[in-house]
Every structure is written in structure tokens, then in C-alpha cells.
N, C-alpha and C. Protein backbone atom coordinates (compact mmCIF):
# COMPACT_ATOMS: atom_id res chain seq x y z
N UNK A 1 -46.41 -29.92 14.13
CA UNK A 1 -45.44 -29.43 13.17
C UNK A 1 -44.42 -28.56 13.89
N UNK A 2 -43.19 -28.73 13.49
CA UNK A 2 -42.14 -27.96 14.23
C UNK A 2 -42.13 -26.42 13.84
N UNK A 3 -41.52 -25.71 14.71
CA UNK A 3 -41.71 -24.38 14.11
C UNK A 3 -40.63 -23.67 14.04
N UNK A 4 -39.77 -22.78 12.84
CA UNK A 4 -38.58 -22.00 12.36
C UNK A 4 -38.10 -21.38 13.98
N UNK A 5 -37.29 -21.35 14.41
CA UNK A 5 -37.03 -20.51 15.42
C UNK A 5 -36.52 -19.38 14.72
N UNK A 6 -36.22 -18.17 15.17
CA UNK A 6 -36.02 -16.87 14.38
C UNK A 6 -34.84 -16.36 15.63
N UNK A 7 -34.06 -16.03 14.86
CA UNK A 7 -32.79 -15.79 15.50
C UNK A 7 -32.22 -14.01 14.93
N UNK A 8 -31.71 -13.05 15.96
CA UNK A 8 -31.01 -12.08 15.82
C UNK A 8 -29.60 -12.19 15.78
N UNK A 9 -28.58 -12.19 14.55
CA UNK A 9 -27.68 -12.21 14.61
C UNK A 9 -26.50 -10.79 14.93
N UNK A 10 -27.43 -9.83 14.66
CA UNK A 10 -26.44 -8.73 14.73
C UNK A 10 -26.16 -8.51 16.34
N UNK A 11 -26.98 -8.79 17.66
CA UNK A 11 -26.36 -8.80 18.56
C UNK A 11 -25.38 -10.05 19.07
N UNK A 12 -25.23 -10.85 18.21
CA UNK A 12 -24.42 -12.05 18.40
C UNK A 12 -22.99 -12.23 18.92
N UNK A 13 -22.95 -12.32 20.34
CA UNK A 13 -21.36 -12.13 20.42
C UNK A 13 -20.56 -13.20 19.15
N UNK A 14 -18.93 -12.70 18.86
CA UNK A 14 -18.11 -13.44 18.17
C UNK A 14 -18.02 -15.10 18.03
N UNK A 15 -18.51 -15.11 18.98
CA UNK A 15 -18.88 -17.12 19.33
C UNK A 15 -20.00 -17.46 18.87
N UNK A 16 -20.61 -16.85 19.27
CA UNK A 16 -22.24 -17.18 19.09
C UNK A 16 -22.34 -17.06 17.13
N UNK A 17 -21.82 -16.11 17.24
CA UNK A 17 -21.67 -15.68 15.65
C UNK A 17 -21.14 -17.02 14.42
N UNK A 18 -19.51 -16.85 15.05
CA UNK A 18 -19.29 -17.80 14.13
C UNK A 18 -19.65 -19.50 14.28
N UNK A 19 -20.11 -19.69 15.77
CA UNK A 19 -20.87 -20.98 15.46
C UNK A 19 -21.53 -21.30 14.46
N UNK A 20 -22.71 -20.46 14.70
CA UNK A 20 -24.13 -20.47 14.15
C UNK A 20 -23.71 -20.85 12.44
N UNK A 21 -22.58 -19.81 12.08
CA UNK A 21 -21.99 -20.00 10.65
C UNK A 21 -20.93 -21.36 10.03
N UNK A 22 -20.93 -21.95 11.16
CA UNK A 22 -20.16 -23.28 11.18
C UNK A 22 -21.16 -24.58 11.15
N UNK A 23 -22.32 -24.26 12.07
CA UNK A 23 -23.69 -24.92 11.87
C UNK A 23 -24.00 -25.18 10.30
N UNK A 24 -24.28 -24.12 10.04
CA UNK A 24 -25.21 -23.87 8.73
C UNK A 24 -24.19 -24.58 7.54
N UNK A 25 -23.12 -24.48 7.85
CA UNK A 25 -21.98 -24.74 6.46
C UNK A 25 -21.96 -26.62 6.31
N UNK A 26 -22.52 -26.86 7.65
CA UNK A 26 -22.44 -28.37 8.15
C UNK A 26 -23.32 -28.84 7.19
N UNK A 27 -24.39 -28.28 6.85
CA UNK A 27 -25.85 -28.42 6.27
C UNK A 27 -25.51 -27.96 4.65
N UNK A 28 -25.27 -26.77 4.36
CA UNK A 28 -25.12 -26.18 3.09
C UNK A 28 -24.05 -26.61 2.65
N UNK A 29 -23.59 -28.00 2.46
CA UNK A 29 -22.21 -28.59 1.86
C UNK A 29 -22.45 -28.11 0.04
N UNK A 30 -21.31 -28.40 -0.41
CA UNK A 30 -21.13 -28.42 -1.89
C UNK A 30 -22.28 -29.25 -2.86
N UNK A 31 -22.25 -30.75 -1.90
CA UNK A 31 -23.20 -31.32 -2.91
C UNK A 31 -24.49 -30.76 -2.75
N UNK A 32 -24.97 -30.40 -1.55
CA UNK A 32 -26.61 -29.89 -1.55
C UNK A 32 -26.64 -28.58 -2.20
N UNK A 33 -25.63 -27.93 -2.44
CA UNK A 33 -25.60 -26.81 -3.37
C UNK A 33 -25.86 -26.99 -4.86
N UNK A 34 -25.32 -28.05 -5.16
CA UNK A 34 -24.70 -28.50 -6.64
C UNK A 34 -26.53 -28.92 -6.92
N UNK A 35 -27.21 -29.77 -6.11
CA UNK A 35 -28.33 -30.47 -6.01
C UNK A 35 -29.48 -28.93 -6.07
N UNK A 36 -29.04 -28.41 -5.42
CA UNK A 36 -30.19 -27.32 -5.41
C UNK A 36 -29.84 -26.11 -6.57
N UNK A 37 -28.85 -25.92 -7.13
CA UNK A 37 -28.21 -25.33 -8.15
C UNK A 37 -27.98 -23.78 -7.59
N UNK A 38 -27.12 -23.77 -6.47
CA UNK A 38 -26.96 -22.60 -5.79
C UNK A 38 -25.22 -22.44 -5.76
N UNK A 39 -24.58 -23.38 -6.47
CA UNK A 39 -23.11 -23.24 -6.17
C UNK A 39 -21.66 -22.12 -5.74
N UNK A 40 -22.61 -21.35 -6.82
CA UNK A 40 -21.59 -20.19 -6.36
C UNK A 40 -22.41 -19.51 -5.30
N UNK A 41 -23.46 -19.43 -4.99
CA UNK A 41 -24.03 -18.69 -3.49
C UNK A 41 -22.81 -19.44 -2.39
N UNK A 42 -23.09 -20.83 -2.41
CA UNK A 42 -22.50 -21.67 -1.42
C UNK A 42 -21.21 -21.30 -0.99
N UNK A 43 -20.33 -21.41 -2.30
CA UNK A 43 -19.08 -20.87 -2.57
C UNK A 43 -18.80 -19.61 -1.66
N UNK A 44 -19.39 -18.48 -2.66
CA UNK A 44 -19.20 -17.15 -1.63
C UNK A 44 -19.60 -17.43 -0.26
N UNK A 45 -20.37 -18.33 0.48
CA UNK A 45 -20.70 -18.16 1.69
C UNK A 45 -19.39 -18.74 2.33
N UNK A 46 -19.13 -19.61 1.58
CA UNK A 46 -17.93 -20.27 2.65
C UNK A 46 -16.86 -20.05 2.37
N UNK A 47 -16.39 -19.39 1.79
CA UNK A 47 -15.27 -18.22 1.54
C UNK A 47 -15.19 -17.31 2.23
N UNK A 48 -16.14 -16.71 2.76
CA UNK A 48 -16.76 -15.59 3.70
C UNK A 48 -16.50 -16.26 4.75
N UNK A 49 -16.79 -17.04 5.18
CA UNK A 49 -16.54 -18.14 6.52
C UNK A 49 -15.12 -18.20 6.68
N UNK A 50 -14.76 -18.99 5.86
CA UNK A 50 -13.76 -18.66 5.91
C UNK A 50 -12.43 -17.83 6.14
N UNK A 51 -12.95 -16.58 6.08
CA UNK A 51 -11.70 -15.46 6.61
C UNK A 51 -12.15 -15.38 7.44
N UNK A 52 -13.45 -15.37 8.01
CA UNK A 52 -14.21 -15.22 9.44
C UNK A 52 -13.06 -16.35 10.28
N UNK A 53 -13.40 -17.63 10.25
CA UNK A 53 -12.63 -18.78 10.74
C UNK A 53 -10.78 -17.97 10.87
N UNK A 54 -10.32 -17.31 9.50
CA UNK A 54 -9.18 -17.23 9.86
C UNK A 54 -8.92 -15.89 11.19
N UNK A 55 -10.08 -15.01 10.94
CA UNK A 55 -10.06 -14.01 12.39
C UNK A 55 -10.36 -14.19 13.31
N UNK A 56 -11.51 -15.41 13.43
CA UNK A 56 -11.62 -15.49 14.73
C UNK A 56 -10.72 -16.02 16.04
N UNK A 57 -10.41 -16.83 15.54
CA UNK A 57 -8.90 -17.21 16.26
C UNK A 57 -7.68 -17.03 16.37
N UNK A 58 -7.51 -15.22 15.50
CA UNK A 58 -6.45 -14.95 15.23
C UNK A 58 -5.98 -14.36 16.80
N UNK A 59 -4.50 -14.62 16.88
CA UNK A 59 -4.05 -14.37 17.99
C UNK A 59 -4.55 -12.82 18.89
N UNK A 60 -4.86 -12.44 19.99
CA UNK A 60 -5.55 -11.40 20.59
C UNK A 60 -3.89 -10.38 20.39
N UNK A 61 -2.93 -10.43 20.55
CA UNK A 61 -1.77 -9.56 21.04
C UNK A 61 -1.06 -9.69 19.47
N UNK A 62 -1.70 -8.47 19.05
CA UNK A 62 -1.21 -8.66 17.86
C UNK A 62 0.60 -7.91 17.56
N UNK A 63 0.86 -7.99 16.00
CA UNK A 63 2.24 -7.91 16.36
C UNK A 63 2.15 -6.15 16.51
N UNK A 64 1.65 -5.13 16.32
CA UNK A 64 1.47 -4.07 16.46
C UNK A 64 1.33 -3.32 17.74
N UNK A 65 0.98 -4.16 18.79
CA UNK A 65 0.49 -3.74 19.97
C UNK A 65 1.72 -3.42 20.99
N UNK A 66 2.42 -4.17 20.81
CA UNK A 66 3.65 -3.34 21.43
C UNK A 66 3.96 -1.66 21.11
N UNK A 67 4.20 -1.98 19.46
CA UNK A 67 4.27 -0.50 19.06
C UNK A 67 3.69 0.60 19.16
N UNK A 68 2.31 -0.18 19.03
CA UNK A 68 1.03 0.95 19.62
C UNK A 68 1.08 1.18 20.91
N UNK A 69 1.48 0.56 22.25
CA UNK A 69 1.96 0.86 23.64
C UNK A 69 3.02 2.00 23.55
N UNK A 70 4.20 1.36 23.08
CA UNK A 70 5.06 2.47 23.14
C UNK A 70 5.27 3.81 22.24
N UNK A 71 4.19 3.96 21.30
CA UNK A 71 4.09 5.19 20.66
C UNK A 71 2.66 5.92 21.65
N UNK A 72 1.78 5.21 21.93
CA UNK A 72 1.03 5.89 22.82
C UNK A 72 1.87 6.21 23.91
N UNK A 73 2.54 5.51 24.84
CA UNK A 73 3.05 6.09 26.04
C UNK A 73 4.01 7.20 25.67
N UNK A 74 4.81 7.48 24.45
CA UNK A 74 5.01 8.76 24.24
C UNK A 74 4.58 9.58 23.66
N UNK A 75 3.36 9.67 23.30
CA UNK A 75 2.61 10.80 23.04
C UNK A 75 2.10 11.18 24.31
N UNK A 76 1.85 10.47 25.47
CA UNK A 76 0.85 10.71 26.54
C UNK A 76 1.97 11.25 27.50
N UNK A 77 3.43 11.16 27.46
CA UNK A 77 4.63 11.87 28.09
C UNK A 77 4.73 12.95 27.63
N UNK A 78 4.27 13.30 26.16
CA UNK A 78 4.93 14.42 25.73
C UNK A 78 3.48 15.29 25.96
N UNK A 79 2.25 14.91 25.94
CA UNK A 79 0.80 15.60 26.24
C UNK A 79 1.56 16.22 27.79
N UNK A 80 1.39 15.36 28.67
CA UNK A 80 1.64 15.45 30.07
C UNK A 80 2.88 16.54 30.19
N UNK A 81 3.85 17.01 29.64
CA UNK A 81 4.65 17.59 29.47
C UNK A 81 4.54 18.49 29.16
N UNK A 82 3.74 18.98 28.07
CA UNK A 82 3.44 20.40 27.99
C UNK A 82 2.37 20.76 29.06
N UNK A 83 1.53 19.92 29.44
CA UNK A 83 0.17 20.25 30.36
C UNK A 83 1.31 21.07 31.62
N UNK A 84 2.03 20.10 32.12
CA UNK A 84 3.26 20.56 33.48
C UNK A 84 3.35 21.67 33.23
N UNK A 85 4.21 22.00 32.22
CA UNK A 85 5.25 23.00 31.69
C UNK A 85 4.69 24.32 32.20
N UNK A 86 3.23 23.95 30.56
CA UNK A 86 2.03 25.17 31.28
C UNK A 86 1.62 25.60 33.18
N UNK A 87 1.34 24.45 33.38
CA UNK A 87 0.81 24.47 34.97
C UNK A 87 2.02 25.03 35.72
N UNK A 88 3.64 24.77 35.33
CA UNK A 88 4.78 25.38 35.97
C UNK A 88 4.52 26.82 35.67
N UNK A 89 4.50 27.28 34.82
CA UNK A 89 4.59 28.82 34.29
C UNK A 89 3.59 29.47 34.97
N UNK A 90 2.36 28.95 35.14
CA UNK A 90 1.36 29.73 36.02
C UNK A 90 1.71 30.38 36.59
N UNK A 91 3.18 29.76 37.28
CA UNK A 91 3.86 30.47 39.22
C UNK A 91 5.13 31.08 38.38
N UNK A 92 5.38 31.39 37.41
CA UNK A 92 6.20 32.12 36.51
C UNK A 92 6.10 33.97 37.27
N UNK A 93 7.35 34.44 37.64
CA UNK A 93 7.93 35.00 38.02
C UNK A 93 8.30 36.45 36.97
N UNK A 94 8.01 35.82 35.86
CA UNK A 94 8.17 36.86 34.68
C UNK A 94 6.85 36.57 33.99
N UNK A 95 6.22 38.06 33.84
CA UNK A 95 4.83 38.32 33.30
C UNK A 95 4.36 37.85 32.40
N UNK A 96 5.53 38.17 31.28
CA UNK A 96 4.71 37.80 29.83
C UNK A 96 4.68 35.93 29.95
N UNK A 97 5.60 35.32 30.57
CA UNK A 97 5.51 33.79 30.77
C UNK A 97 3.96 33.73 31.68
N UNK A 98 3.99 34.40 32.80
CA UNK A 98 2.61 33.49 33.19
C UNK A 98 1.45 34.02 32.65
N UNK A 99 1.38 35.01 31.95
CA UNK A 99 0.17 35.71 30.88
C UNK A 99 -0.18 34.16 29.59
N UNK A 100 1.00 34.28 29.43
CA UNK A 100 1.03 32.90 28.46
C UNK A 100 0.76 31.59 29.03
N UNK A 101 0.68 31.26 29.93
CA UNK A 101 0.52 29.87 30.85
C UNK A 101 -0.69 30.01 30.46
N UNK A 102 -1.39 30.97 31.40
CA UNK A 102 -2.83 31.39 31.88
C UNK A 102 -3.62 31.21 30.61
N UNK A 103 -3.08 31.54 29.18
CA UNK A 103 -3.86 31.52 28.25
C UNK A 103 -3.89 29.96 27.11
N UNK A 104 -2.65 28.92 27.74
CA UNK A 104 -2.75 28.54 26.60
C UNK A 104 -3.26 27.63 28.28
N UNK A 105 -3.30 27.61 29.49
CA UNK A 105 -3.78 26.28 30.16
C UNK A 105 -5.12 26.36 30.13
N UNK A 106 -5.83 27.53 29.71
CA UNK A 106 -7.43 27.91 29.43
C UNK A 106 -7.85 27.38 28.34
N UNK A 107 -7.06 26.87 27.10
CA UNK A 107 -7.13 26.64 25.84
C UNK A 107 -6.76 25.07 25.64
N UNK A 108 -6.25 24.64 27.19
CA UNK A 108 -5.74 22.97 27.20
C UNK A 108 -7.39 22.58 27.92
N UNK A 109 -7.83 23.21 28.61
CA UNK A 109 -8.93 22.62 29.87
C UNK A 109 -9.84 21.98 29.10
N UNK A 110 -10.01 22.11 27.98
CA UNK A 110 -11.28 20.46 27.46
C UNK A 110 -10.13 19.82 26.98
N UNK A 111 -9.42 19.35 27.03
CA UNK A 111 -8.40 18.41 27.00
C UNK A 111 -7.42 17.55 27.90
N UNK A 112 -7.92 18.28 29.21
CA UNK A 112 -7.04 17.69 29.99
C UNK A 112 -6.94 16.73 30.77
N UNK A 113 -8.03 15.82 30.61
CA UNK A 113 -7.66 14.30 30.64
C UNK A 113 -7.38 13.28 29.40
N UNK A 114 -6.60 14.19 28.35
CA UNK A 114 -6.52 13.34 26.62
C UNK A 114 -5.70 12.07 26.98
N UNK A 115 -4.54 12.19 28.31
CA UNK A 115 -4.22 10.85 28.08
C UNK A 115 -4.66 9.69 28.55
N UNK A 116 -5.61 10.09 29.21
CA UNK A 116 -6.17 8.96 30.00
C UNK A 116 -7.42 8.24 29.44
N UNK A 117 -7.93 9.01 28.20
CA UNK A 117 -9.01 8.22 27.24
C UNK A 117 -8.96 7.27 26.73
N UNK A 118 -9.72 6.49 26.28
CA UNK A 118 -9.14 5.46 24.87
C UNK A 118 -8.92 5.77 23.82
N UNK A 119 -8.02 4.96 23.42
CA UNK A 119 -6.91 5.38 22.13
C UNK A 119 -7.40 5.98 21.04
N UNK A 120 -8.95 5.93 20.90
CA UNK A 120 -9.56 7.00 19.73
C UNK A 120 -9.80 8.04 20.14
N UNK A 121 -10.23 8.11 21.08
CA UNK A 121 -10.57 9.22 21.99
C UNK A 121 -9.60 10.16 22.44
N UNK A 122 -8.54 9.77 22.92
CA UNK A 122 -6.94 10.10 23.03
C UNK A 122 -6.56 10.91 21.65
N UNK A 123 -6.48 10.22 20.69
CA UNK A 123 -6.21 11.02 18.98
C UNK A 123 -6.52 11.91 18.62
N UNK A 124 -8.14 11.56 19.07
CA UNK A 124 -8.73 12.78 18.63
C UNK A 124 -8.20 13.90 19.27
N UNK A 125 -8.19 13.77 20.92
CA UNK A 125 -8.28 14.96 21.66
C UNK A 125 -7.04 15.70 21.33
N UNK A 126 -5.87 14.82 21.37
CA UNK A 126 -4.53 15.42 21.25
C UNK A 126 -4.68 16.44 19.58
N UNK A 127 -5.43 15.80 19.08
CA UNK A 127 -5.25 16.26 17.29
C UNK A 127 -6.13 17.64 17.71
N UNK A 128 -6.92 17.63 17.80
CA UNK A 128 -7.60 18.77 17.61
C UNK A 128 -7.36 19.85 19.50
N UNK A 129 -6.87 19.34 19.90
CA UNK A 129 -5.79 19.92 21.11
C UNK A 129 -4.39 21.14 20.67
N UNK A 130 -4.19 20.13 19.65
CA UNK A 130 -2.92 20.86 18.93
C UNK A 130 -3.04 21.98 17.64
N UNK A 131 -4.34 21.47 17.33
CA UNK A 131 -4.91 22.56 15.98
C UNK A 131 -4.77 23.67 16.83
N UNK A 132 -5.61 23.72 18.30
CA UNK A 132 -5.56 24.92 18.96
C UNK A 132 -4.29 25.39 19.09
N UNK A 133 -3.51 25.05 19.73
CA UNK A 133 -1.98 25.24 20.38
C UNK A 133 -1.32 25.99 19.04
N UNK A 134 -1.49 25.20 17.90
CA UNK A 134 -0.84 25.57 16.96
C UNK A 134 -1.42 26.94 16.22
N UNK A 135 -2.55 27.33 16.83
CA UNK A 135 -3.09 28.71 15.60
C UNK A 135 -2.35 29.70 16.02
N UNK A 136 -2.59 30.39 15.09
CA UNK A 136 -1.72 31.88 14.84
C UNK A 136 -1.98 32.63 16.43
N UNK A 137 -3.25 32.68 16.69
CA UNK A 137 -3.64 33.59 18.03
C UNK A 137 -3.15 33.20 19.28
N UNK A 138 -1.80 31.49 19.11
CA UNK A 138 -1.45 31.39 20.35
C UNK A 138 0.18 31.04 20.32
N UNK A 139 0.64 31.43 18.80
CA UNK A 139 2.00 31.19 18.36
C UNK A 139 2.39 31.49 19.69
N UNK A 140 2.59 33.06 20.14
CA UNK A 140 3.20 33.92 20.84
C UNK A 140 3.20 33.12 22.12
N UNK A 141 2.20 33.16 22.45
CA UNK A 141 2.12 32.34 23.78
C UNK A 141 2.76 30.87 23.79
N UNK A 142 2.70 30.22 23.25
CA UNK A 142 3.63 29.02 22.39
C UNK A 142 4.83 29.47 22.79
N UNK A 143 5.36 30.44 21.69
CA UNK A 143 7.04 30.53 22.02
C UNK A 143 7.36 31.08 23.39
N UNK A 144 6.73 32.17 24.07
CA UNK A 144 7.27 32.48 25.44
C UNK A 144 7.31 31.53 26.56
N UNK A 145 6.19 30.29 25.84
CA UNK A 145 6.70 28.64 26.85
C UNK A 145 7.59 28.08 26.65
N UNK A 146 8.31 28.43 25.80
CA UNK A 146 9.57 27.20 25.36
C UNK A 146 9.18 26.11 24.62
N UNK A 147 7.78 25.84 23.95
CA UNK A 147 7.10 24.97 23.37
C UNK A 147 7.20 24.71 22.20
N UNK A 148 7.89 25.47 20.87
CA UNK A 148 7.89 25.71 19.88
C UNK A 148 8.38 24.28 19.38
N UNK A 149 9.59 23.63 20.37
CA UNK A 149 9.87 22.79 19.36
C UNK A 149 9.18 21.38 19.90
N UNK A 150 8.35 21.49 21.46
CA UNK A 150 7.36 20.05 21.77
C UNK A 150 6.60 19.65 20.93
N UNK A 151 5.41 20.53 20.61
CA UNK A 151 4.58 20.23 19.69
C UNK A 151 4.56 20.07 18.69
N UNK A 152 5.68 19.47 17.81
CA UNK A 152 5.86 19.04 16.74
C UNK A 152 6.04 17.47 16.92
N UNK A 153 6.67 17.35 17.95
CA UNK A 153 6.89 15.90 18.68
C UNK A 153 5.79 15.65 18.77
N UNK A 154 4.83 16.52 19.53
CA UNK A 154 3.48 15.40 19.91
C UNK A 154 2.80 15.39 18.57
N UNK A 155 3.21 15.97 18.11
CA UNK A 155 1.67 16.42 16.65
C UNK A 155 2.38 14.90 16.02
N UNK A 156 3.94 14.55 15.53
CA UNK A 156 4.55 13.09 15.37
C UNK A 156 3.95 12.04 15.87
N UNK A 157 3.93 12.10 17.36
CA UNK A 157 3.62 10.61 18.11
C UNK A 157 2.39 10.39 17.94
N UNK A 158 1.50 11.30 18.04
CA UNK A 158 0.46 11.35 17.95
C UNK A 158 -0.09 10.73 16.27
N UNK A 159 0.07 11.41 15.17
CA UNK A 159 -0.12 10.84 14.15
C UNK A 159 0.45 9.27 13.85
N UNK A 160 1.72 8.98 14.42
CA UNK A 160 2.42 7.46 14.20
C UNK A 160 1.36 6.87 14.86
N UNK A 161 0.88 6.93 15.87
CA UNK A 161 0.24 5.84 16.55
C UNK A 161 -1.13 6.05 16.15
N UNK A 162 -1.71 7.29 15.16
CA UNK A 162 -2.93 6.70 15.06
C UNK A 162 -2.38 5.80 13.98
N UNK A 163 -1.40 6.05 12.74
CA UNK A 163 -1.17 5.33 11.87
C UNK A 163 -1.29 3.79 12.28
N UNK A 164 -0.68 3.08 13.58
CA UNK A 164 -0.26 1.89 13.73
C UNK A 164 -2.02 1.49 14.16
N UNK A 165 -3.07 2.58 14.96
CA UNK A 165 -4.00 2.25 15.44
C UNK A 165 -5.06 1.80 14.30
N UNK A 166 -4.90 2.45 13.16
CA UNK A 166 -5.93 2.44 11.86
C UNK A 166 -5.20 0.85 10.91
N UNK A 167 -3.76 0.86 10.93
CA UNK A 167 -3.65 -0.47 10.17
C UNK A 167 -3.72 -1.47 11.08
N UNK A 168 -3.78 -1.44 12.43
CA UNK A 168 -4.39 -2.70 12.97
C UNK A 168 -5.86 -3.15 13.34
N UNK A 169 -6.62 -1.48 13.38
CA UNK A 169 -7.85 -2.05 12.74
C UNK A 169 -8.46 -2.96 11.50
């Protein structure tokens, strides 16, 4: 007697996946549905398949990905830009500027590889990078960088591109 093979689908790469679901649909046609009185199960299954079928082959470079390139590469100019700015002021010549370097580049250091993460990872860091930058206890230090009006830019680029990153999920 033959025996069920037992299969794990949740580690199933995307191929493996929607085969297996192209298999089964071969077998579970309309009439063996109609015959077994399962029709609308059938239905929903291959409806379900169906948008599967329409994603799986949906083109890899989607139309967003440009946009998402070039709104990431300027958020990660304008990150990199204040990181400089700060790191310039260090060697600041006037006190209250490198007092302020010193405190807000102490307040960048778990952040300072945000642009080089992946793009969730990147969001996050910059977002909650900037909560800091932005509190009351570092306004001051903020304005004696000349920063007042960057970080509104990045806190922008930063939100657009998670926007473009979440509707192309």
C-alpha cells in the first residue's frame, strides 16, 4: 500500500510553494468539487491561487523602486551630513560650537552606521535618531550647529521613503 508523504509548507521557498498549489488545483478541478459537494471551498482555493499566480511572477523592479532609491539616497546624504557637520565642529574653534558637537556626536553614536542598514533598519534608526536630536535637552545644541533647519529635511526624506517602503510592501 502506498503511503501519504507529509510535506512542510511553511518553509517552502516561492517555487516550491506555488507549484505544489498548481499541482493540487490540477486534481481539485470544478467538477471533482461539484462531485464531492465542496464548490465554494474549491472556489476560494483557486481564487487564492490565483492572486498568488498573479504575484508570483509579478515583475521583481517594481515601479516604486526607483523612488525608493532616490528618496533613500537622500535621506542617507542628509543623515551623513549632519553626522560631518557634527564631526567638523568637534575641531570648532569657538567653545560653545564644539561643547555642542561633543554632545549631540555622543547622542548620534548608536546611530552611526543608520545609512548603511537595510531600509527598515535605516527608518527606524534615522526616526528614533531624530526623536533624540529633536528633544528639548538638545534644541540648544541643535541651533549652535547650524542644524535647525537639516533636520526637518531628514525627519521629510526619511518619512517619504518609509511611505513609498510600506505601500510597496
Amino acid at each position: 500500500m502506498k503511503e501519504i508523504v507529509t510535506t512542510n509548507l511553511n518553509n517552502a521557498r516561492n517555487a516550491e510553494h506555488f507549484q505544489f498549489h498548481a499541482n493540487v488545483l490540477t486534481f481539485a478541478t470544478p467538477a471533482l468539487a461539484t462531485e464531492l459537494k465542496i464548490e465554494s471551498l474549491q472556489k476560494t482555493y483557486a481564487d487564492l491561487f490565483k492572486r498568488e499566480d498573479d504575484l508570483y511572477l509579478q515583475a521583481r523592479a517594481y515601479e516604486e523602486t526607483q523612488a525608493m532609491n532616490e528618496k533613500d539616497r537622500e535621506r542617507d546624504d542628509l543623515f551623513i551630513y549632519i553626522k560631518q557637520m557634527v564631526a567638523a565642529m568637534l575641531y570648532s574653534p569657538v567653545p560653545e560650537k564644539k561643547t555642542a558637537a561633543q554632545k549631540i556626536e555622543f547622542e548620534m553614536r548608536p546611530y552611526k552606521d543608520a545609512a548603511s542598514k537595510p531600509a527598515a533598519e535605516n527608518t527606524a534608526q534615522v526616526t528614533n535618531c531624530l526623536q533624540v536630536l529633536e528633544s528639548e535637552a538638545n534644541q540648544a545644541y541643535i541651533t549652535a550647529l547650524g542644524l535647525t533647519d537639516v533636520l526637518p529635511l531628514l525627519k521629510q526624506a526619511n518619512n517619504e521613503f518609509n511611505e513609498l517602503y510600506v505601500n510597496r510592501s
